[in-house]
PDB file of N, CA and C in Angstrom:
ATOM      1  N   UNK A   1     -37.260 -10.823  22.898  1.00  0.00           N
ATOM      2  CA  UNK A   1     -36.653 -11.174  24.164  1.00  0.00           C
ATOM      3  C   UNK A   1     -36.374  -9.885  24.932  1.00  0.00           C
ATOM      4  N   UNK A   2     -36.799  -9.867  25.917  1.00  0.00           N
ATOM      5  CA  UNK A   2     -36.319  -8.762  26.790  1.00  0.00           C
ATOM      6  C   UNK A   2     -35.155  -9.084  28.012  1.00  0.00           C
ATOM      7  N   UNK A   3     -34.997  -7.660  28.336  1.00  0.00           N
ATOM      8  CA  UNK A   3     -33.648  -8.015  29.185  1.00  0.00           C
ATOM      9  C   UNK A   3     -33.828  -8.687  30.383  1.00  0.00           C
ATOM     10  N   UNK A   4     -35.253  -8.774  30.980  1.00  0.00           N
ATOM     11  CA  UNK A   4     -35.190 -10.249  32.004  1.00  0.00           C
ATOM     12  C   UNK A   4     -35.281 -11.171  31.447  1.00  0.00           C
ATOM     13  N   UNK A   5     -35.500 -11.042  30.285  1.00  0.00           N
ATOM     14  CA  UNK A   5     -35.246 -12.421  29.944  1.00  0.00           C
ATOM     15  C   UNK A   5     -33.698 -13.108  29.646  1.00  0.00           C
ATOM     16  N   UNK A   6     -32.508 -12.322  29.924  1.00  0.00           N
ATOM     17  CA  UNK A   6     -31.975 -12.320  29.123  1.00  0.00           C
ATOM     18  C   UNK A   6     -31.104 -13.040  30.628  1.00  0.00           C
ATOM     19  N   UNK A   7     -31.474 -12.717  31.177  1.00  0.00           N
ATOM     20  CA  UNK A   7     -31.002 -13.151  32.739  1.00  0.00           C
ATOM     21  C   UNK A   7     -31.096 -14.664  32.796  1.00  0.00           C
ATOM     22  N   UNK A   8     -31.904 -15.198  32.738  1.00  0.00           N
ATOM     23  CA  UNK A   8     -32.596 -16.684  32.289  1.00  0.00           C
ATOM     24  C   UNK A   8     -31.641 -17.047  31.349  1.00  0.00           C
ATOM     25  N   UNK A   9     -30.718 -16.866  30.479  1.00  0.00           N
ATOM     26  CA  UNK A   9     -29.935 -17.239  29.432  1.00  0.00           C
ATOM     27  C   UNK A   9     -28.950 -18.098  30.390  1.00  0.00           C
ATOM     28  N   UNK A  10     -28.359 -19.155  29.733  1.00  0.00           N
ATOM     29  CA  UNK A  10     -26.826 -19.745  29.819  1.00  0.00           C
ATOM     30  C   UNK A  10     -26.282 -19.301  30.039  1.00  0.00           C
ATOM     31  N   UNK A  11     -25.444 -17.985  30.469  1.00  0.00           N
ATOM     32  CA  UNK A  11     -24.408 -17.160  30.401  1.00  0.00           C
ATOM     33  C   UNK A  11     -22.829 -18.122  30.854  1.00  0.00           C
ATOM     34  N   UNK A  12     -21.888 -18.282  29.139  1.00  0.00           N
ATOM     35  CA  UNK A  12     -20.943 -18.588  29.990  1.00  0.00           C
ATOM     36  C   UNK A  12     -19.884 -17.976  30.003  1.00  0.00           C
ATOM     37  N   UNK A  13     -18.836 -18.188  31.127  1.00  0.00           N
ATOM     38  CA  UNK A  13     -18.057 -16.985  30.862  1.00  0.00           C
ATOM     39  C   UNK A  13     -16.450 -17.148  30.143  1.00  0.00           C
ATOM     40  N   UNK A  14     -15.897 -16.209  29.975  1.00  0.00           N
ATOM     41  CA  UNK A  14     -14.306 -16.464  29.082  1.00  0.00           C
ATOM     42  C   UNK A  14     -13.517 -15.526  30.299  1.00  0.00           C
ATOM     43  N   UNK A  15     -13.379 -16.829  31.538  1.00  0.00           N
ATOM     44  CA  UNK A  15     -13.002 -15.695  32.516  1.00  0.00           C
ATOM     45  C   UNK A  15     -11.717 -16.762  32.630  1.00  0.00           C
ATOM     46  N   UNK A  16     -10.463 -16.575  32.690  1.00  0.00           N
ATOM     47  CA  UNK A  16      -9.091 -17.313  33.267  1.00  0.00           C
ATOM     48  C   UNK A  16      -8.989 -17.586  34.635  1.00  0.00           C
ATOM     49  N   UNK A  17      -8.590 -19.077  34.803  1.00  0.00           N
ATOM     50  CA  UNK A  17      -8.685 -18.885  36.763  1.00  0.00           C
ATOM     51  C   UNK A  17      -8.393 -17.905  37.435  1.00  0.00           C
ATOM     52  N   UNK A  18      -6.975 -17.053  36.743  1.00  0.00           N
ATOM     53  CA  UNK A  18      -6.289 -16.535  37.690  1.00  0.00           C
ATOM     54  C   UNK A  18      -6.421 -14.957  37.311  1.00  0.00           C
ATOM     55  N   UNK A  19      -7.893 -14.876  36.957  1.00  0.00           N
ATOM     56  CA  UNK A  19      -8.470 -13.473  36.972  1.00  0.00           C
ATOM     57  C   UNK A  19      -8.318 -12.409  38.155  1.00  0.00           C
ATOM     58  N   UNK A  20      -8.067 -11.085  38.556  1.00  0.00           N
ATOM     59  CA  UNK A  20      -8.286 -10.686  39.735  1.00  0.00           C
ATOM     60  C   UNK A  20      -9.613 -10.125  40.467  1.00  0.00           C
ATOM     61  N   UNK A  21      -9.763 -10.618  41.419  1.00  0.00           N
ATOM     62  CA  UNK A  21     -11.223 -10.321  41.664  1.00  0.00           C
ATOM     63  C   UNK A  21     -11.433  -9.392  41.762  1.00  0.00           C
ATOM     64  N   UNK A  22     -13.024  -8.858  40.668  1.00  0.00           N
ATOM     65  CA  UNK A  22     -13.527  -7.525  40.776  1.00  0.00           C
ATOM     66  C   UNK A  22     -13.628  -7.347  39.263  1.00  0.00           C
ATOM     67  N   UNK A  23     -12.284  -8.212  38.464  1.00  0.00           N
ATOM     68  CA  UNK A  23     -12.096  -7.806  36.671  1.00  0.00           C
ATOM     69  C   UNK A  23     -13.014  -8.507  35.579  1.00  0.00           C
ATOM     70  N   UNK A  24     -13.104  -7.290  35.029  1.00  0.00           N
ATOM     71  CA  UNK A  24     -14.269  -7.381  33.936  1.00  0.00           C
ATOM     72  C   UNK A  24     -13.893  -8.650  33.024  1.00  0.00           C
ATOM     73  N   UNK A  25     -14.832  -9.775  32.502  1.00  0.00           N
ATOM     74  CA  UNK A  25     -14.775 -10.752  31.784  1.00  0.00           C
ATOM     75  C   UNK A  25     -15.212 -10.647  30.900  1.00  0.00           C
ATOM     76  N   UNK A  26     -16.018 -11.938  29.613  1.00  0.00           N
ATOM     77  CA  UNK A  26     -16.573 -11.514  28.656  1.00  0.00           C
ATOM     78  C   UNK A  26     -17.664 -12.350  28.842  1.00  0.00           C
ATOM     79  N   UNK A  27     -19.174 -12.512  28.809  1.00  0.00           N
ATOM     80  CA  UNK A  27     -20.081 -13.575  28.731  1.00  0.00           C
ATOM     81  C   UNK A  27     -20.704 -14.001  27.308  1.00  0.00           C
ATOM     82  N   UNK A  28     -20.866 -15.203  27.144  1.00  0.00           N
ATOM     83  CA  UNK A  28     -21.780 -15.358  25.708  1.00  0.00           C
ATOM     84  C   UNK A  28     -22.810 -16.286  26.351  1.00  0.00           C
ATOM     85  N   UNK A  29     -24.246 -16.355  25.259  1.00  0.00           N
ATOM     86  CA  UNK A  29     -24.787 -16.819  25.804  1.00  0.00           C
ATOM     87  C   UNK A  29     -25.835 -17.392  24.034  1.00  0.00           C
ATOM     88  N   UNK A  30     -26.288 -18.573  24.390  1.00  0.00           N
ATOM     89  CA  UNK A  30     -27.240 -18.347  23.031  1.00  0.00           C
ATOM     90  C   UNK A  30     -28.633 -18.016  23.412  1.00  0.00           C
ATOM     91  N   UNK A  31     -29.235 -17.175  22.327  1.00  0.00           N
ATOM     92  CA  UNK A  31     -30.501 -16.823  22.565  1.00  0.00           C
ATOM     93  C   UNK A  31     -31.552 -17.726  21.811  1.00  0.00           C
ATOM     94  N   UNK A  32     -32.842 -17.382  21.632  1.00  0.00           N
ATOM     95  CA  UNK A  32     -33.822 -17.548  20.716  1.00  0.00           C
ATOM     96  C   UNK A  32     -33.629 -17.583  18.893  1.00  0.00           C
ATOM     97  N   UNK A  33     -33.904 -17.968  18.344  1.00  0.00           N
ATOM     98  CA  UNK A  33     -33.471 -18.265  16.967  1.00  0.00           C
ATOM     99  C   UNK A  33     -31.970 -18.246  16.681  1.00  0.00           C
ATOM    100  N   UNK A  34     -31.263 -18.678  17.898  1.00  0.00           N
ATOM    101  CA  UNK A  34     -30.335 -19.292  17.491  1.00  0.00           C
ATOM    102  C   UNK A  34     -28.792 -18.079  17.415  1.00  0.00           C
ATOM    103  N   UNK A  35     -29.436 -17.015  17.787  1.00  0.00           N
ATOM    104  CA  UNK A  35     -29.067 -15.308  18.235  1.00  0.00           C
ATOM    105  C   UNK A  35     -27.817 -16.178  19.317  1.00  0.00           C
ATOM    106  N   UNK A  36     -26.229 -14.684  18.856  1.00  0.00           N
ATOM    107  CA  UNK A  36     -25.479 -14.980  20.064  1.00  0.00           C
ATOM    108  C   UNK A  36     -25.241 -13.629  20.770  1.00  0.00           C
ATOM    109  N   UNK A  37     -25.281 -13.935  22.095  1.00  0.00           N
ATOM    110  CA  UNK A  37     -25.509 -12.642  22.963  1.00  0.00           C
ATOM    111  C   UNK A  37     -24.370 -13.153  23.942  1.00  0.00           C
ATOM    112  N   UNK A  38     -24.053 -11.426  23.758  1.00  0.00           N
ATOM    113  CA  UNK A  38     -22.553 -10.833  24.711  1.00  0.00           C
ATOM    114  C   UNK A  38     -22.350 -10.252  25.568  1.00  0.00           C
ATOM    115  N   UNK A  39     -22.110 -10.035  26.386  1.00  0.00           N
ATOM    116  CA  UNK A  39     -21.807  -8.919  27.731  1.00  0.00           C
ATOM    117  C   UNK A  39     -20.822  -9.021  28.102  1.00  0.00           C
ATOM    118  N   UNK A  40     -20.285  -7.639  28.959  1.00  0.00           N
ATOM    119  CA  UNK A  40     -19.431  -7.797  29.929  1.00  0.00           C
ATOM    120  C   UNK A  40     -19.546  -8.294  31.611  1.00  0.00           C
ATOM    121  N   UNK A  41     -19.159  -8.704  31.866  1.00  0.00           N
ATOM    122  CA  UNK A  41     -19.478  -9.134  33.504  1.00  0.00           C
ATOM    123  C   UNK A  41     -19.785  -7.729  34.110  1.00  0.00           C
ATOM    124  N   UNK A  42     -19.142  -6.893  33.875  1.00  0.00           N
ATOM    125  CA  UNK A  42     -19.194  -5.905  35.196  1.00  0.00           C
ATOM    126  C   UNK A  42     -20.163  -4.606  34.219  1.00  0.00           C
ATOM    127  N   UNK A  43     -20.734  -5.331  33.205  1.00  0.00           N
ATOM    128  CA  UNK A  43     -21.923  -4.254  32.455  1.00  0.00           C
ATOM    129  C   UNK A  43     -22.988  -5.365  31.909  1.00  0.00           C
ATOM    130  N   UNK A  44     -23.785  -5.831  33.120  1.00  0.00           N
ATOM    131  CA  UNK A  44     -24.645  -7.183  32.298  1.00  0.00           C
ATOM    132  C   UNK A  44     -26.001  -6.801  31.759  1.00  0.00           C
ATOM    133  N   UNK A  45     -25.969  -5.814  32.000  1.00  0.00           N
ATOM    134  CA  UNK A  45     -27.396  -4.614  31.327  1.00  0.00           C
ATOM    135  C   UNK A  45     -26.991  -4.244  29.512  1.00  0.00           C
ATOM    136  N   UNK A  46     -25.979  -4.635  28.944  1.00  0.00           N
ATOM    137  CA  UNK A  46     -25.503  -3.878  28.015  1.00  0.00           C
ATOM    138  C   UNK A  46     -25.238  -5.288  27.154  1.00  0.00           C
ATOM    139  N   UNK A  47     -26.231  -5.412  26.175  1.00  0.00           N
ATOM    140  CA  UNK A  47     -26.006  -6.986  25.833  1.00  0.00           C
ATOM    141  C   UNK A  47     -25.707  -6.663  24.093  1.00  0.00           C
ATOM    142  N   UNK A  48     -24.955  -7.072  23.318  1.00  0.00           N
ATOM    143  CA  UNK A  48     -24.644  -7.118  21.736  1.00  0.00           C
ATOM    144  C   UNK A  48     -25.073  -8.325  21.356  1.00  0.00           C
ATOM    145  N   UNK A  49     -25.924  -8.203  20.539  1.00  0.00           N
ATOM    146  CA  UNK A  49     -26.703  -9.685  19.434  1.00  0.00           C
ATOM    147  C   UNK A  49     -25.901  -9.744  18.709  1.00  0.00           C
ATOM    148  N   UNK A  50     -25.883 -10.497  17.974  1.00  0.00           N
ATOM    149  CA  UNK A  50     -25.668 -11.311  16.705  1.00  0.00           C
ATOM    150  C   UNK A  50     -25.849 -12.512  16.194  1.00  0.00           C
ATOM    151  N   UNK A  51     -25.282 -12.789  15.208  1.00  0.00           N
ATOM    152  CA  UNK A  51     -26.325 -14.138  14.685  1.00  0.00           C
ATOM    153  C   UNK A  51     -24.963 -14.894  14.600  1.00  0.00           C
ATOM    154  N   UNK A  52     -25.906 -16.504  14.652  1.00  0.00           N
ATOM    155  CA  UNK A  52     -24.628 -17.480  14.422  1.00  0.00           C
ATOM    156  C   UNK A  52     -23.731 -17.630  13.611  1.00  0.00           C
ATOM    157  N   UNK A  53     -23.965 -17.446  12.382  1.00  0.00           N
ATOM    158  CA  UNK A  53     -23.137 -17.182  11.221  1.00  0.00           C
ATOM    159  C   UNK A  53     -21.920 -16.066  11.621  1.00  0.00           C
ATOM    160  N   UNK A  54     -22.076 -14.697  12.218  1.00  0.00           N
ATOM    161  CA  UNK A  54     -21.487 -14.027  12.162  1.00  0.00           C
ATOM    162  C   UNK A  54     -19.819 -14.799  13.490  1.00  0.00           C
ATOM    163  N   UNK A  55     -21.312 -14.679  13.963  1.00  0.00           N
ATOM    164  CA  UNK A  55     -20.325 -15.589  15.350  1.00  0.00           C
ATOM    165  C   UNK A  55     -19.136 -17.079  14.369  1.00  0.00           C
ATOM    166  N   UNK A  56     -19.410 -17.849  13.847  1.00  0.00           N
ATOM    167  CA  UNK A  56     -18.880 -18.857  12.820  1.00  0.00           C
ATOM    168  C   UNK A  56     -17.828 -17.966  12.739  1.00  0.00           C
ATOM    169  N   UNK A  57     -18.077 -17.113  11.819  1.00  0.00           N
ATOM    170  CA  UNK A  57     -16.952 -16.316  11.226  1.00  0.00           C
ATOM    171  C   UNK A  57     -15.651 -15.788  12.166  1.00  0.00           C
ATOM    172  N   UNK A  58     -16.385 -15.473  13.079  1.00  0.00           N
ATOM    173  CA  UNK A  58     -15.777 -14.614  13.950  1.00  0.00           C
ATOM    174  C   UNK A  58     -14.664 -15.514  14.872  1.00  0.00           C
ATOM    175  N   UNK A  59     -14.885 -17.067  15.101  1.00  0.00           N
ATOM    176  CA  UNK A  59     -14.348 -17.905  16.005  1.00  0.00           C
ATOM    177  C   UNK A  59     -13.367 -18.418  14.693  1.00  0.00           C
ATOM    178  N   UNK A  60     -13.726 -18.570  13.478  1.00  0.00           N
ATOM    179  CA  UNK A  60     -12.956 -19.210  12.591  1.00  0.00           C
ATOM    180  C   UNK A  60     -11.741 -17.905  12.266  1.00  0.00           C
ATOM    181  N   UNK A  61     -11.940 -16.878  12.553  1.00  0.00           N
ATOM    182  CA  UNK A  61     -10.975 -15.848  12.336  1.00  0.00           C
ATOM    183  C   UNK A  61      -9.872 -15.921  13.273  1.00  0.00           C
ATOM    184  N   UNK A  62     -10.753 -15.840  14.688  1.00  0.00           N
ATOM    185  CA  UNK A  62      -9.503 -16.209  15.975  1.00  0.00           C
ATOM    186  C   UNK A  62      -8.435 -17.147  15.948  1.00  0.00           C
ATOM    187  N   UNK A  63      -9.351 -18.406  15.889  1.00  0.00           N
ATOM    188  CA  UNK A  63      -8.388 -19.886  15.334  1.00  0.00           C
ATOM    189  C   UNK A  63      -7.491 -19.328  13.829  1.00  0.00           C
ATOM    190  N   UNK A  64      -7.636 -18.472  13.207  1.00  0.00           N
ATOM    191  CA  UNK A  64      -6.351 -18.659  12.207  1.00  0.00           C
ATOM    192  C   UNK A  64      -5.976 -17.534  12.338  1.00  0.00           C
ATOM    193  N   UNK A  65      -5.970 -16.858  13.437  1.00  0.00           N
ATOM    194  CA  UNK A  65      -4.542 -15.868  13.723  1.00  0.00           C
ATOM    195  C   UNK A  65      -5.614 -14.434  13.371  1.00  0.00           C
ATOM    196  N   UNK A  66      -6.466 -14.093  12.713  1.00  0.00           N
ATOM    197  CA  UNK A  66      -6.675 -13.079  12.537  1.00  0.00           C
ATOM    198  C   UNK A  66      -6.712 -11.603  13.205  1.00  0.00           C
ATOM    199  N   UNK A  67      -6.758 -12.019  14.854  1.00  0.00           N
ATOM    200  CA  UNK A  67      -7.115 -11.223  15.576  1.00  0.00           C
ATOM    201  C   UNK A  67      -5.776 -10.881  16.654  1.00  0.00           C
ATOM    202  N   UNK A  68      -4.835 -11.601  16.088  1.00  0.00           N
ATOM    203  CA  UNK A  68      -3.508 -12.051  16.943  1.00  0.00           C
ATOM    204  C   UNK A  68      -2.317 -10.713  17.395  1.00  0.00           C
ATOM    205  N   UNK A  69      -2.962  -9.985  16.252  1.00  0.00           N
ATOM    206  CA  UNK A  69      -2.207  -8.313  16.631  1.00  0.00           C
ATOM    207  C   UNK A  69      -2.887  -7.673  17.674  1.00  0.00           C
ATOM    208  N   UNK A  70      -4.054  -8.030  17.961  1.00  0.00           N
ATOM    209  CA  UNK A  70      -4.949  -7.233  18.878  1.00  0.00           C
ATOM    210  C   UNK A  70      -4.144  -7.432  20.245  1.00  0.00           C
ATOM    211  N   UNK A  71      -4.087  -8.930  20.788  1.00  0.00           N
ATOM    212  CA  UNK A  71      -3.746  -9.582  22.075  1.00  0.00           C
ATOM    213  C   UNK A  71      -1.860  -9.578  22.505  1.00  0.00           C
ATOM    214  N   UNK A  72      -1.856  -9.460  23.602  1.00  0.00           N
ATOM    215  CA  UNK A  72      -0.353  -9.492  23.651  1.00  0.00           C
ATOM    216  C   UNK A  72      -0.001 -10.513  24.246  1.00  0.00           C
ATOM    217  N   UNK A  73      -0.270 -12.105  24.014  1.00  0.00           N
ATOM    218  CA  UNK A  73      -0.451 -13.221  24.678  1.00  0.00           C
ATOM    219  C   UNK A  73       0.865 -14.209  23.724  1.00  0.00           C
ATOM    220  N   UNK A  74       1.541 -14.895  24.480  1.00  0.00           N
ATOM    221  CA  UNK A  74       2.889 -15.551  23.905  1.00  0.00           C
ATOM    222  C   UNK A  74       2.192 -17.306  23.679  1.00  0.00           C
ATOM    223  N   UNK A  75       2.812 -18.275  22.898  1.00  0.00           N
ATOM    224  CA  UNK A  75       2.297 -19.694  22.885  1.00  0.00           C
ATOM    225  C   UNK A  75       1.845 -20.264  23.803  1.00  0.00           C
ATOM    226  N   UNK A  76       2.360 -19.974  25.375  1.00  0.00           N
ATOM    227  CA  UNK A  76       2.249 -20.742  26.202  1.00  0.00           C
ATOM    228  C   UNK A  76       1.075 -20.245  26.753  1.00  0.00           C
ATOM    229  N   UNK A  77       0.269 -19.209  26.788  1.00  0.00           N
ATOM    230  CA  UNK A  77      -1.098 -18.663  26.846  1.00  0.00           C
ATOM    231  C   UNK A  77      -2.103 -19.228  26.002  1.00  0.00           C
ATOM    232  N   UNK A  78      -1.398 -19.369  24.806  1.00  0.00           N
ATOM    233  CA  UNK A  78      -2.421 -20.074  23.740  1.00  0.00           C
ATOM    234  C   UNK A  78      -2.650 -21.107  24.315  1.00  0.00           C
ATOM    235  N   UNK A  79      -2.014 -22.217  24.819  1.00  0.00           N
ATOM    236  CA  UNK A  79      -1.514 -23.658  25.294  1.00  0.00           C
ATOM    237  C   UNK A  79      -2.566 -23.540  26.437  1.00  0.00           C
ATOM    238  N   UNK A  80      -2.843 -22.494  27.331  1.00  0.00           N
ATOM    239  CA  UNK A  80      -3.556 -22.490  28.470  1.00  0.00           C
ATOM    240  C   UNK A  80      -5.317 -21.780  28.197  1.00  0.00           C
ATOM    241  N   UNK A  81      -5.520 -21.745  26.661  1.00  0.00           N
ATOM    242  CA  UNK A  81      -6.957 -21.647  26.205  1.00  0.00           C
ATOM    243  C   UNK A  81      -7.623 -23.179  26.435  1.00  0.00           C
ATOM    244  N   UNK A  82      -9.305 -22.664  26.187  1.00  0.00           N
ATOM    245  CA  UNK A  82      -9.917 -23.958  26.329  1.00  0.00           C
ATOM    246  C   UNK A  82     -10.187 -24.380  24.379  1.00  0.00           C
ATOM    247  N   UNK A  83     -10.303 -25.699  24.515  1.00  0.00           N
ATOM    248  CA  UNK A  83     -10.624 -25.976  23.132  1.00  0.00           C
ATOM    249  C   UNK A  83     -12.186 -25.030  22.756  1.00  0.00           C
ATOM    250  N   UNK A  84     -12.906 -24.974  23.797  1.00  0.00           N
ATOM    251  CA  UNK A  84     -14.119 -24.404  23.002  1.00  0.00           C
ATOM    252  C   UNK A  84     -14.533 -23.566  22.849  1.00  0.00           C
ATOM    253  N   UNK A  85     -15.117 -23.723  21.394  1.00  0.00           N
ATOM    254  CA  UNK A  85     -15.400 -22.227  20.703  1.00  0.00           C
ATOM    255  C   UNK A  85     -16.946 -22.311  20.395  1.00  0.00           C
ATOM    256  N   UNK A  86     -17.824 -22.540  20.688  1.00  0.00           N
ATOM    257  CA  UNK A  86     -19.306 -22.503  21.013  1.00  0.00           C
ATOM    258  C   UNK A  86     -19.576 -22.521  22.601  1.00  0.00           C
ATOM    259  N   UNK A  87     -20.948 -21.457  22.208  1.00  0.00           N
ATOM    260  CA  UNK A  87     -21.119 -21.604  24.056  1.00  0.00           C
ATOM    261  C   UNK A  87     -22.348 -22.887  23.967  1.00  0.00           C
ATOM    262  N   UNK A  88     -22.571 -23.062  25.102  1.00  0.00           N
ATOM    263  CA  UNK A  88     -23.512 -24.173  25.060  1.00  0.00           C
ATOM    264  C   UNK A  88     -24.919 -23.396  25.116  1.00  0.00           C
ATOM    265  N   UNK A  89     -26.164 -24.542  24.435  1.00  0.00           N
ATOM    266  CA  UNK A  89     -27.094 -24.283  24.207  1.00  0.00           C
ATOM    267  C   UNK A  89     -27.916 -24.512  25.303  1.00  0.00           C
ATOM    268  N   UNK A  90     -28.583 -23.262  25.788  1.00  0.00           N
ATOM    269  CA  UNK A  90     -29.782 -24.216  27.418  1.00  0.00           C
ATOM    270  C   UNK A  90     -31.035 -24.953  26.734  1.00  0.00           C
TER     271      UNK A  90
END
């Protein structure tokens, strides 16, 4: 896959309504064999693969707190996430 191709992808984004305009988001997108591909909004030339499995892991870590020291976000932020944790397939 090359990077026009990569343009052609689903890209969806993990952006909050009340983002300020101009601020960097996160995109995922699925690729070809099933590959999950990442960017930043405001760097869409700069893409990180990985595979579904890793991705599995990685969403099942979030959901049980693993990553919870990283973020400085209180319950009622949690409360204002979306349930989903797969991006959709084009």
């Amino acid at each position: 896959m090359t990077r026009l191709d990569w343009q052609e992808l689903d890209w969806q984004r993990a952006a909050p309504a009340d983002l300020p305009e101009g601020a960097a988001y996160l995109e995922v997108a699925v690729g070809p064999d099933d590959q999950i591909l990442m960017r930043e909004s405001n760097d869409p030339e700069t893409v990180v693969v990985t595979t579904r499995a890793k991705w599995d892991a990685f969403i099942k870590g979030v959901k049980a707190g693993e990553f919870d020291d990283f973020a400085d976000l209180t319950e009622d932020d949690f409360a204002d996430l979306t349930e989903t944790d797969e991006p959709a397939e084009k």
